[in-house]
Protein backbone atom coordinates (compact mmCIF):
# COMPACT_ATOMS: atom_id res chain seq x y z
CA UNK A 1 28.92 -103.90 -176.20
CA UNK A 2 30.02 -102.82 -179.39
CA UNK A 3 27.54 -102.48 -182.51
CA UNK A 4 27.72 -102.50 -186.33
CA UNK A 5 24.72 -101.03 -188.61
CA UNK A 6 24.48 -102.45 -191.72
CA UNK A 7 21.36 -102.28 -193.96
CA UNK A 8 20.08 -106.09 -193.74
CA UNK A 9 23.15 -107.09 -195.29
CA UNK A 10 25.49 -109.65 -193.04
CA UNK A 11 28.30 -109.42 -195.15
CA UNK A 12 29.02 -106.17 -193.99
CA UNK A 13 29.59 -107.42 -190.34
CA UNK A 14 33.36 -107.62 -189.14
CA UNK A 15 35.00 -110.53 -190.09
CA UNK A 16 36.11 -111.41 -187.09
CA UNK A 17 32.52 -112.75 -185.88
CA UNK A 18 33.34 -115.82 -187.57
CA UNK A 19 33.07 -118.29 -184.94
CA UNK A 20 32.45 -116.08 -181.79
CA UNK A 21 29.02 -116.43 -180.17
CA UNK A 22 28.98 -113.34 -178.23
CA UNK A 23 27.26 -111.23 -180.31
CA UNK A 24 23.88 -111.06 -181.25
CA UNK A 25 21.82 -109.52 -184.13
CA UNK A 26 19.11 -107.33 -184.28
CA UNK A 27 16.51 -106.03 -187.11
CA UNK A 28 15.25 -102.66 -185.93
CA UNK A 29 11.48 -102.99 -186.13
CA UNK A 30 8.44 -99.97 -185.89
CA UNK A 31 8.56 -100.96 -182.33
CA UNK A 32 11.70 -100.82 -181.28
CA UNK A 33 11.47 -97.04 -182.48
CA UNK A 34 7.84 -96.66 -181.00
CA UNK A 35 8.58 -97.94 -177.90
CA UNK A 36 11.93 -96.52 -177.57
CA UNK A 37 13.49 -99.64 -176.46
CA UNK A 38 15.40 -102.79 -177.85
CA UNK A 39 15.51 -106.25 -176.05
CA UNK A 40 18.45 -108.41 -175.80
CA UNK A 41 17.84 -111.81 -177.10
CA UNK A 42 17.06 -114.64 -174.75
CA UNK A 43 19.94 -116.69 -175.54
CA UNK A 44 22.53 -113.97 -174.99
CA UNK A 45 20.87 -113.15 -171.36
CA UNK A 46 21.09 -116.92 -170.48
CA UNK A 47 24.87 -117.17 -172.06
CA UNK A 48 25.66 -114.15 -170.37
CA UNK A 49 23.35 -112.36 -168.15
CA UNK A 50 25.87 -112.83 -165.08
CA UNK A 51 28.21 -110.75 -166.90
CA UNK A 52 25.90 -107.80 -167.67
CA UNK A 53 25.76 -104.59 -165.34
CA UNK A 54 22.68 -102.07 -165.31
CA UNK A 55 24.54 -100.00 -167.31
CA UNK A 56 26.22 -100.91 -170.63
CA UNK A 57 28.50 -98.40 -173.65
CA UNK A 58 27.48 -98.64 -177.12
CA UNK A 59 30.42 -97.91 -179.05
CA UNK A 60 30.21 -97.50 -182.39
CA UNK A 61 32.67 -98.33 -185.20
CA UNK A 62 34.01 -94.31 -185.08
CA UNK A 63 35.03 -95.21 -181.44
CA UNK A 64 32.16 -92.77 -179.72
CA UNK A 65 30.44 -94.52 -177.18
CA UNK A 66 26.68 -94.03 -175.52
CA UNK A 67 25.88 -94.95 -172.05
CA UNK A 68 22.40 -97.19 -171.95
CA UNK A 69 20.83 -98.31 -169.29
CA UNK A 70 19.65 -101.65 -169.04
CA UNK A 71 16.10 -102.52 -167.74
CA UNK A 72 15.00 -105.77 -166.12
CA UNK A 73 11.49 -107.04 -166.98
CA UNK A 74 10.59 -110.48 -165.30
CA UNK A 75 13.33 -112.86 -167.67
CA UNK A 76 13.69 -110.24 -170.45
CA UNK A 77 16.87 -107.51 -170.63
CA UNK A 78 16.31 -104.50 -172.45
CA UNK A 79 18.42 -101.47 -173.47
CA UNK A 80 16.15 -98.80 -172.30
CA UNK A 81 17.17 -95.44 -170.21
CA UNK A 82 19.74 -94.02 -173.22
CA UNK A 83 18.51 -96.10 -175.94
CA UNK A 84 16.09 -93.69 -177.79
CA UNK A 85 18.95 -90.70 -177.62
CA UNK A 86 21.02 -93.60 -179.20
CA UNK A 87 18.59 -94.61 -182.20
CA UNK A 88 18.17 -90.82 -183.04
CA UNK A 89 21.41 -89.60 -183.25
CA UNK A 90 22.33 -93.19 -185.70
CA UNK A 91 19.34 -91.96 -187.35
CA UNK A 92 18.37 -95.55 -186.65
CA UNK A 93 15.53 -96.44 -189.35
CA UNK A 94 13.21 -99.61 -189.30
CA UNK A 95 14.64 -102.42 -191.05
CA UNK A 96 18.24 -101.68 -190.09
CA UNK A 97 20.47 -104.68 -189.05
CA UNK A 98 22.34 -104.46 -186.10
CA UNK A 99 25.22 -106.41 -184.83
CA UNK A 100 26.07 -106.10 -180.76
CA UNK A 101 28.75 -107.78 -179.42
């Protein structure tokens, strides 16, 4: 999974989402920060849960990567174990736009 941070602003997303649906969009809420913990939309799991390990590598656009660990709660997928060391060093703040893919 690779993700973009933009500041709710889509036009700052790669161009080369244009027609792919494998990515997914996220607006970091008070929640995800409080509860240290982001879930992975519905439709992605369904498109491609088969496809997705317990363990995933954000890399962001600098190349660095983080090592999250997903978390399986009845039909939901969230990034969990990794994810709050993730949103701190991003200095993730709510209402930031994210773009995984």
């Amino acid at each position: 999974m690779t993700y973009y941070q933009t500041q709710r602003d889509h036009d700052n997303a790669p161009s080369d989402f244009a027609g792919e649906d494998s990515h997914f969009f996220k607006n970091i809420l008070k929640e995800t920060l409080c509860d240290q913990k982001l879930m992975i939309p519905n439709t992605f799991v369904r498109k491609y849960g088969e496809n997705l390990s317990s363990l995933t590598f954000l890399k962001l656009p600098n190349g660095a990567k983080w090592k999250v660990e997903l978390a399986y709660h009845n039909s939901e997928v969230w990034l969990q174990k990794g994810w709050k060391e993730f949103a701190e060093c991003c200095s993730l703040k709510q209402g930031r736009l994210l773009v995984f893919r």
